[in-house]
C-alpha atoms as a PDB file:
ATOM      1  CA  UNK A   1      13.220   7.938  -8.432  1.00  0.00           C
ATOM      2  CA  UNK A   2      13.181   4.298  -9.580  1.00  0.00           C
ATOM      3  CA  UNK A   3      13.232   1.436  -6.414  1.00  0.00           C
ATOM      4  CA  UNK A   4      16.521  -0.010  -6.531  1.00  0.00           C
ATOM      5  CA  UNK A   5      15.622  -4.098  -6.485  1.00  0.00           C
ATOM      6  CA  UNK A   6      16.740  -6.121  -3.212  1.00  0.00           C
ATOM      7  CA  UNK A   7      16.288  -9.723  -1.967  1.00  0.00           C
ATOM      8  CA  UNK A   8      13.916  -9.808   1.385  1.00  0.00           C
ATOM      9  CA  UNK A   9      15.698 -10.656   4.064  1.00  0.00           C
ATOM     10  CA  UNK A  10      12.154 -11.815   5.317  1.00  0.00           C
ATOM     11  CA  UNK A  11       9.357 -14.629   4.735  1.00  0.00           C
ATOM     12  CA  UNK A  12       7.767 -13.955   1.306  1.00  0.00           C
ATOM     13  CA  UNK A  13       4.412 -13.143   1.112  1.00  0.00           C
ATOM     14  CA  UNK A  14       4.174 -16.159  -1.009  1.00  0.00           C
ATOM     15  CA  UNK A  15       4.975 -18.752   2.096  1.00  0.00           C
ATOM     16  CA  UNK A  16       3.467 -16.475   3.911  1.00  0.00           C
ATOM     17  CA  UNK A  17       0.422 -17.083   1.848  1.00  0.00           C
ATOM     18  CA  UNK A  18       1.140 -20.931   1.523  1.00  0.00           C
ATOM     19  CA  UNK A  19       0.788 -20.854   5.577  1.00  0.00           C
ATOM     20  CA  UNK A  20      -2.336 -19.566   5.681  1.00  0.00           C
ATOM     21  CA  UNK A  21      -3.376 -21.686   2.727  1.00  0.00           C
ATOM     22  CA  UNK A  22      -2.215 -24.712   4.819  1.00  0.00           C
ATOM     23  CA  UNK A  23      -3.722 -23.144   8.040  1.00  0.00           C
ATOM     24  CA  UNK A  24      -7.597 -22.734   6.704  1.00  0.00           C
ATOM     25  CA  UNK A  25      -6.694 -26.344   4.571  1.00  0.00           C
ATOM     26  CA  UNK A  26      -5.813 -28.553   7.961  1.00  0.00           C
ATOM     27  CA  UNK A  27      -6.754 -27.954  11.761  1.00  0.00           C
ATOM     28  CA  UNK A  28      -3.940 -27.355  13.355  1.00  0.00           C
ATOM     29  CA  UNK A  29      -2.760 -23.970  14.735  1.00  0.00           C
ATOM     30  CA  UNK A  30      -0.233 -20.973  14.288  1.00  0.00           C
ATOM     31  CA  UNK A  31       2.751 -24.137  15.210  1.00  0.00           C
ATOM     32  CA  UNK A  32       1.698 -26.660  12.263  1.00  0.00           C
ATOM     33  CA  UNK A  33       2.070 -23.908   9.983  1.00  0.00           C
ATOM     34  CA  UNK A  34       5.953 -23.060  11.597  1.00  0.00           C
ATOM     35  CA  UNK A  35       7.310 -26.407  11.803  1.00  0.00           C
ATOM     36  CA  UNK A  36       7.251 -27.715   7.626  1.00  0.00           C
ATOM     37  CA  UNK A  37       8.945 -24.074   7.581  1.00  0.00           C
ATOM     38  CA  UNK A  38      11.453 -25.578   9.868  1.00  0.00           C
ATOM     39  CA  UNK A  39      10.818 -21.950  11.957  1.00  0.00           C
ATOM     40  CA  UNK A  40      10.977 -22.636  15.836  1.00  0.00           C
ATOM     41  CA  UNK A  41      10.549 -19.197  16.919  1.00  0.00           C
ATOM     42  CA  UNK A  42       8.238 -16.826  15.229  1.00  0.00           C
ATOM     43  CA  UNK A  43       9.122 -14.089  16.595  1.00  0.00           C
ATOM     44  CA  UNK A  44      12.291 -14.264  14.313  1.00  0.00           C
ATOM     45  CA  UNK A  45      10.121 -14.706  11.722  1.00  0.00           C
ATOM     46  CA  UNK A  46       8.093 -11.232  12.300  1.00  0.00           C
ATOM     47  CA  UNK A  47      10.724  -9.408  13.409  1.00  0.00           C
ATOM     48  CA  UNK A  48      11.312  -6.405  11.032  1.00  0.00           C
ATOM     49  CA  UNK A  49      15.068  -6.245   8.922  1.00  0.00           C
ATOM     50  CA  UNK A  50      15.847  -2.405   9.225  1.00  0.00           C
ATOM     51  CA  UNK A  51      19.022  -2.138   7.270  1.00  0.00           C
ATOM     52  CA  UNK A  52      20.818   0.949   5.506  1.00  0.00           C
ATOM     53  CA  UNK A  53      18.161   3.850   4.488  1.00  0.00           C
ATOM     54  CA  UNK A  54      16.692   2.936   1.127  1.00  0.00           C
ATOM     55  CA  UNK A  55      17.710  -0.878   1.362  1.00  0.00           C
ATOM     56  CA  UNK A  56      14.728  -2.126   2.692  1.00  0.00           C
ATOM     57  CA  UNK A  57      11.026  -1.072   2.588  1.00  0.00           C
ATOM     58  CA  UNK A  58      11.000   1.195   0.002  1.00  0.00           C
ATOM     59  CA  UNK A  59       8.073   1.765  -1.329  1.00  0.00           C
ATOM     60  CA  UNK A  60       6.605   3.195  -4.879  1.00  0.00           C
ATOM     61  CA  UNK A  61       3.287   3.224  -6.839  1.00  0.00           C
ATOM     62  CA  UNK A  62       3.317   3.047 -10.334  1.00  0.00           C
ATOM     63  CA  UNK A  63       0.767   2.798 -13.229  1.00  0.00           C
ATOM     64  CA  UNK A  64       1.027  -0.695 -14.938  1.00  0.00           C
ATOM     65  CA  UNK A  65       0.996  -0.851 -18.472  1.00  0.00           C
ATOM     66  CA  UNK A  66      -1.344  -3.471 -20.308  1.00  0.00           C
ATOM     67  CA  UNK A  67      -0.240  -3.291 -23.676  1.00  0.00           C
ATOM     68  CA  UNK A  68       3.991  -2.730 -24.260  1.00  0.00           C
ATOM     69  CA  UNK A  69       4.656  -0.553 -26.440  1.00  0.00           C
ATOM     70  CA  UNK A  70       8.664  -0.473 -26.351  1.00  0.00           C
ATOM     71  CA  UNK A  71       8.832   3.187 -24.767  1.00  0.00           C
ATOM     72  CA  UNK A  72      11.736   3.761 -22.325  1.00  0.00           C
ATOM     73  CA  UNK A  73       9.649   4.885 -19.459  1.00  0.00           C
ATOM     74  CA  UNK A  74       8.239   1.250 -19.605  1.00  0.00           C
ATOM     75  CA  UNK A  75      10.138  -1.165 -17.082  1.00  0.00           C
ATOM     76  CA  UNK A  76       9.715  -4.942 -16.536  1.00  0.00           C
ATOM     77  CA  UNK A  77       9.426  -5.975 -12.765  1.00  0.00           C
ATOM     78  CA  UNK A  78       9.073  -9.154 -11.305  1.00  0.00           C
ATOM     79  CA  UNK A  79       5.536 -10.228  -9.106  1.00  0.00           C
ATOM     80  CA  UNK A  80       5.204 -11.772  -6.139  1.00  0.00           C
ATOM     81  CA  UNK A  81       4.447 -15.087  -7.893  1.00  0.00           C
ATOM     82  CA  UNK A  82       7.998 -14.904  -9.971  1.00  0.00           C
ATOM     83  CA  UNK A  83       6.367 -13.618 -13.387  1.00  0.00           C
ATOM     84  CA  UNK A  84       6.598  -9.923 -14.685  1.00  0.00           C
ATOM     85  CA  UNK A  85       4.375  -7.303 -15.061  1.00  0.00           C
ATOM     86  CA  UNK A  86       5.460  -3.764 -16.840  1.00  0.00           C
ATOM     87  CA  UNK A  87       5.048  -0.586 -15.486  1.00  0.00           C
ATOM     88  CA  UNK A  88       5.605   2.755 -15.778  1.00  0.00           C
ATOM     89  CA  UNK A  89       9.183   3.326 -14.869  1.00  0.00           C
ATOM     90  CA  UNK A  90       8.402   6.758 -13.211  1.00  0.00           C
ATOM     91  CA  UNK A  91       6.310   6.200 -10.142  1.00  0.00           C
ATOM     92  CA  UNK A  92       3.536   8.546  -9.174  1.00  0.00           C
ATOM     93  CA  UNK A  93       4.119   8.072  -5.926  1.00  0.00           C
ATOM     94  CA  UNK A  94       7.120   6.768  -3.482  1.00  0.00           C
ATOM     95  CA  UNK A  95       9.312   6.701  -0.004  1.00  0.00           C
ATOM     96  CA  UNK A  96       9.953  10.284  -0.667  1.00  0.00           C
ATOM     97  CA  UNK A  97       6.492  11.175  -0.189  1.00  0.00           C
ATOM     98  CA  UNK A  98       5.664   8.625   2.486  1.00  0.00           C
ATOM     99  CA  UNK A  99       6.467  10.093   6.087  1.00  0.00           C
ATOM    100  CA  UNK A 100       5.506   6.804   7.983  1.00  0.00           C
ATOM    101  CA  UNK A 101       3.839   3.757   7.526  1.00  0.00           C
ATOM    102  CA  UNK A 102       1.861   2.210   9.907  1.00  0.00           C
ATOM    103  CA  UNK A 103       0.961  -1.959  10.165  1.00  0.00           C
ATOM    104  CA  UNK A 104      -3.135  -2.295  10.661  1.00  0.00           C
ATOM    105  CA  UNK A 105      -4.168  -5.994  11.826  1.00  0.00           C
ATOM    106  CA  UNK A 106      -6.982  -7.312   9.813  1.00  0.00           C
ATOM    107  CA  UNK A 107      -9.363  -8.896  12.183  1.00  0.00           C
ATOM    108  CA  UNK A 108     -10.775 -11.470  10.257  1.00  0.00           C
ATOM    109  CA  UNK A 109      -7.520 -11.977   8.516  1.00  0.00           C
ATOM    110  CA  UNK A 110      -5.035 -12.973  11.225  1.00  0.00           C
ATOM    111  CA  UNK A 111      -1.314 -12.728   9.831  1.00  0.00           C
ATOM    112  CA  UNK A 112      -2.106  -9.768   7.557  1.00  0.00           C
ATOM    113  CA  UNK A 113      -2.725  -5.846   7.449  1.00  0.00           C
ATOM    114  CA  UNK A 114      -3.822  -3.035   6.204  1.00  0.00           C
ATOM    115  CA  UNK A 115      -1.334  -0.159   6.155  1.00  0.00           C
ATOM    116  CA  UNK A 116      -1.570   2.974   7.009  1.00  0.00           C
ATOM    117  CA  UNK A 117       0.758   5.828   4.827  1.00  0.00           C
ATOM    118  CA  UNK A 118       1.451   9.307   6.489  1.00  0.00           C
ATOM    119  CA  UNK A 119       1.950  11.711   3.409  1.00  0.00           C
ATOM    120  CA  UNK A 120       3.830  14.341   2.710  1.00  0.00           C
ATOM    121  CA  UNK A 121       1.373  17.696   1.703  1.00  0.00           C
ATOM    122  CA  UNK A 122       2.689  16.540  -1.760  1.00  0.00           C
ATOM    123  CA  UNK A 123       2.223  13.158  -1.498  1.00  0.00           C
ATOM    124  CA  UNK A 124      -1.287  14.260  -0.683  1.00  0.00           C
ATOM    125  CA  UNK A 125      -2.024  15.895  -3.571  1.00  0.00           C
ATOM    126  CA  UNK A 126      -0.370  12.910  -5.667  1.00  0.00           C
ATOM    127  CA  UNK A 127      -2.721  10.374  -4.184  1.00  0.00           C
ATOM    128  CA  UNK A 128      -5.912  12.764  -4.140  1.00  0.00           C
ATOM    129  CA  UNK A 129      -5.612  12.758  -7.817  1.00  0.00           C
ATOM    130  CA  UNK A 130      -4.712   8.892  -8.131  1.00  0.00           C
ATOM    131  CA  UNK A 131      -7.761   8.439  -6.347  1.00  0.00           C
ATOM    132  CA  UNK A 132     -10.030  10.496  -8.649  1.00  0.00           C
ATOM    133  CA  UNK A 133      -8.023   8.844 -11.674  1.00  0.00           C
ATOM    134  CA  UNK A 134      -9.221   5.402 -10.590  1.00  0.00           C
ATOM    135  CA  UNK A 135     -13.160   6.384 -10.334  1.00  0.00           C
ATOM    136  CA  UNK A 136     -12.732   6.196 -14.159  1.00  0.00           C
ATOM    137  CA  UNK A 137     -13.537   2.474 -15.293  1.00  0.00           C
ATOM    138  CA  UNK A 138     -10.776   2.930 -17.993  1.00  0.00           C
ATOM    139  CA  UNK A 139      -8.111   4.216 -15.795  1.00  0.00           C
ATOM    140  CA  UNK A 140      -5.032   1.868 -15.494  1.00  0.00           C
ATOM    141  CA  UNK A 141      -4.096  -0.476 -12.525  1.00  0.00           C
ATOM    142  CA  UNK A 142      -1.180   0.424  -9.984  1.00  0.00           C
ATOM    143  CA  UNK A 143       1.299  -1.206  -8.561  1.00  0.00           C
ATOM    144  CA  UNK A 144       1.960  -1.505  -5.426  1.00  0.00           C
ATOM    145  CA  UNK A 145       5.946  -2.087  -6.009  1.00  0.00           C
ATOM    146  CA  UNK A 146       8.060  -2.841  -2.556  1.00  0.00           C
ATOM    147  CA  UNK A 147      12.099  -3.062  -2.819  1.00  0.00           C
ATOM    148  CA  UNK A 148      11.596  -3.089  -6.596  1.00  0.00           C
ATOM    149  CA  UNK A 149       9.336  -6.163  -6.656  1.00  0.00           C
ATOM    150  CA  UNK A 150       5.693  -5.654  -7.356  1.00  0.00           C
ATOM    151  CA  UNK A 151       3.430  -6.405  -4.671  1.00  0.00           C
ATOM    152  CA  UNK A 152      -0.078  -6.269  -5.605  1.00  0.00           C
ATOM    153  CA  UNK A 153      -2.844  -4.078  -7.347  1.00  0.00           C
ATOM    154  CA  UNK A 154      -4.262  -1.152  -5.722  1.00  0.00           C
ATOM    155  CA  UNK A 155      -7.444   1.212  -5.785  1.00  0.00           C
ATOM    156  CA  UNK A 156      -6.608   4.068  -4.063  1.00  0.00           C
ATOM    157  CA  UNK A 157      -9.292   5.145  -1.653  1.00  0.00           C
ATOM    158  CA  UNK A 158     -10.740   8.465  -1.649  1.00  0.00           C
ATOM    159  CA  UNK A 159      -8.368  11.120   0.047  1.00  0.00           C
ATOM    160  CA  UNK A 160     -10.390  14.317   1.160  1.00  0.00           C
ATOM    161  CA  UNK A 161      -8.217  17.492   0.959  1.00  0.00           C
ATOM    162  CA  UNK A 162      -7.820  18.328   4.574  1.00  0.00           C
ATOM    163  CA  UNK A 163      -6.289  14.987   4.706  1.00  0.00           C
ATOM    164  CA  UNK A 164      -2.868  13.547   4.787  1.00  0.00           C
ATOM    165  CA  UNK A 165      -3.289   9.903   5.602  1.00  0.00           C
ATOM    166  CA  UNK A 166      -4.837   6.988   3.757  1.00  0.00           C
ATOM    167  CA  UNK A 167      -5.000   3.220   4.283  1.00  0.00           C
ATOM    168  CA  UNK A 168      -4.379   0.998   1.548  1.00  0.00           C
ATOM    169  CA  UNK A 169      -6.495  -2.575   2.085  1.00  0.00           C
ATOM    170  CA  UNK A 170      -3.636  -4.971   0.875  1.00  0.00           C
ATOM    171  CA  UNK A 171      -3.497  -7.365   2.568  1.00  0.00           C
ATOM    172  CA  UNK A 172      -0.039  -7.596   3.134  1.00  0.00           C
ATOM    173  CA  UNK A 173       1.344  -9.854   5.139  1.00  0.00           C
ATOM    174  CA  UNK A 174       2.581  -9.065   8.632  1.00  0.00           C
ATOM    175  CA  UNK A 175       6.019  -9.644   7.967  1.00  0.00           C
ATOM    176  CA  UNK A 176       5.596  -7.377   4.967  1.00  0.00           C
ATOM    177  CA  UNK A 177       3.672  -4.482   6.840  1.00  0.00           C
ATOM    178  CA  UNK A 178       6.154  -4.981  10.096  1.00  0.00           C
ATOM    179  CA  UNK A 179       9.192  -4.030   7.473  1.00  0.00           C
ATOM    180  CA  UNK A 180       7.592  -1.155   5.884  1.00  0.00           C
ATOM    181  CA  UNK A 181       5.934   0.543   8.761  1.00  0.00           C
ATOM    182  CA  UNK A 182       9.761  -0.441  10.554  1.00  0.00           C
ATOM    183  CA  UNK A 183      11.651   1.027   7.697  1.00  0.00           C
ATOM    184  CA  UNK A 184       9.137   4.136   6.133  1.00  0.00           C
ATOM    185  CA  UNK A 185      10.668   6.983   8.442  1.00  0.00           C
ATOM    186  CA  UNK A 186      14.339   6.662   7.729  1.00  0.00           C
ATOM    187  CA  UNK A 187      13.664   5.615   3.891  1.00  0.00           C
ATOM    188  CA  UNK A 188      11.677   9.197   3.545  1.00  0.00           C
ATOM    189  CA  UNK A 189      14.130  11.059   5.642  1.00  0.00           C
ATOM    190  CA  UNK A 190      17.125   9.545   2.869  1.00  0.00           C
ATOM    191  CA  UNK A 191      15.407  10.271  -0.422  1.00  0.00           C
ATOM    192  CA  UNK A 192      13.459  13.381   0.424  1.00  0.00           C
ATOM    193  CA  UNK A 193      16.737  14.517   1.562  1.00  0.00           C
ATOM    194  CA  UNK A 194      15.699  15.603   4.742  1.00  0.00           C
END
């Protein structure tokens, strides 16, 4: 399955980012960081955009390649931050294998989370052996890759094998984690075919 590529309907994590930049960088509150956004209610702003099943919040992992080599399995995706990174266009792990995501405050990182992925007994497997993968100091980076944009880097933590949940650090940012954990159930349900 490759993530089909959508505009968020949502902050970016980039202004989300430039807030709490502007926060930490000034001492005004939670409202100084709204109003340049011209935002008067943030609940808009945090509330999650649950659209058609695989429109929004889809999710995949994928190994980034360092070095293009020209192979069709490699794909070009666009960061964050605007640029591109290339990665492998088969993921090792997506929606299909994520039964629900779940949006874990950071406590001394107000505005972002941790999440929390409910896998499939498959999905289980996948990330037990991503997780091994990446104890090797050679093995490659993933990407975290959300509506076909890529996120951020991840290390997956250690998944013992009685185990079908695993938190991924991020941070993402609320709006972010709010959309995924809003979106994961119905986005499994359409492409596992369930």
């Amino acid at each position: 399955m490759t993530t089909p590529k959508h505009t968020f309907r949502f902050l970016s994590p980039a202004i989300c980012l430039a807030a709490l930049v502007a926060l930490t960088s000034c001492d005004g509150s939670a409202s100084s960081i709204l109003d340049p956004l011209n935002v008067d209610d943030r609940e808009e702003v945090y509330k999650p955009v649950v659209g058609e099943p695989g429109e929004f919040g889809v999710v995949s992992i994928h190994e980034i390649i360092r070095h293009k080599r020209g192979a069709e399995k490699e794909i070009e995706v666009e960061t964050m931050f605007e640029d591109e990174i290339i990665i492998d266009r088969n993921p090792l792990l997506d929606s299909s294998d994520i039964i629900s995501i779940e949006a874990i405050a950071i406590n001394d990182l107000p505005g972002f989370c941790k999440l929390r992925l409910h896998l499939t007994q498959d999905g289980g497997k996948s990330w037990r052996k991503l997780s091994l993968d990446s104890r090797d100091t050679n093995a490659p980076s993933l990407a975290f890759v959300i509506d076909g944009i890529s996120y951020r880097t991840i290390k997956p933590r250690f998944l013992y094998s009685d185990q079908d949940t695993v938190v991924v650090d991020g941070p993402f940012d609320e709006p972010t984690a709010l959309n995924l954990e809003a979106n994961a159930i119905r986005n499994f349900m359409h492409f596992s075919q369930q």
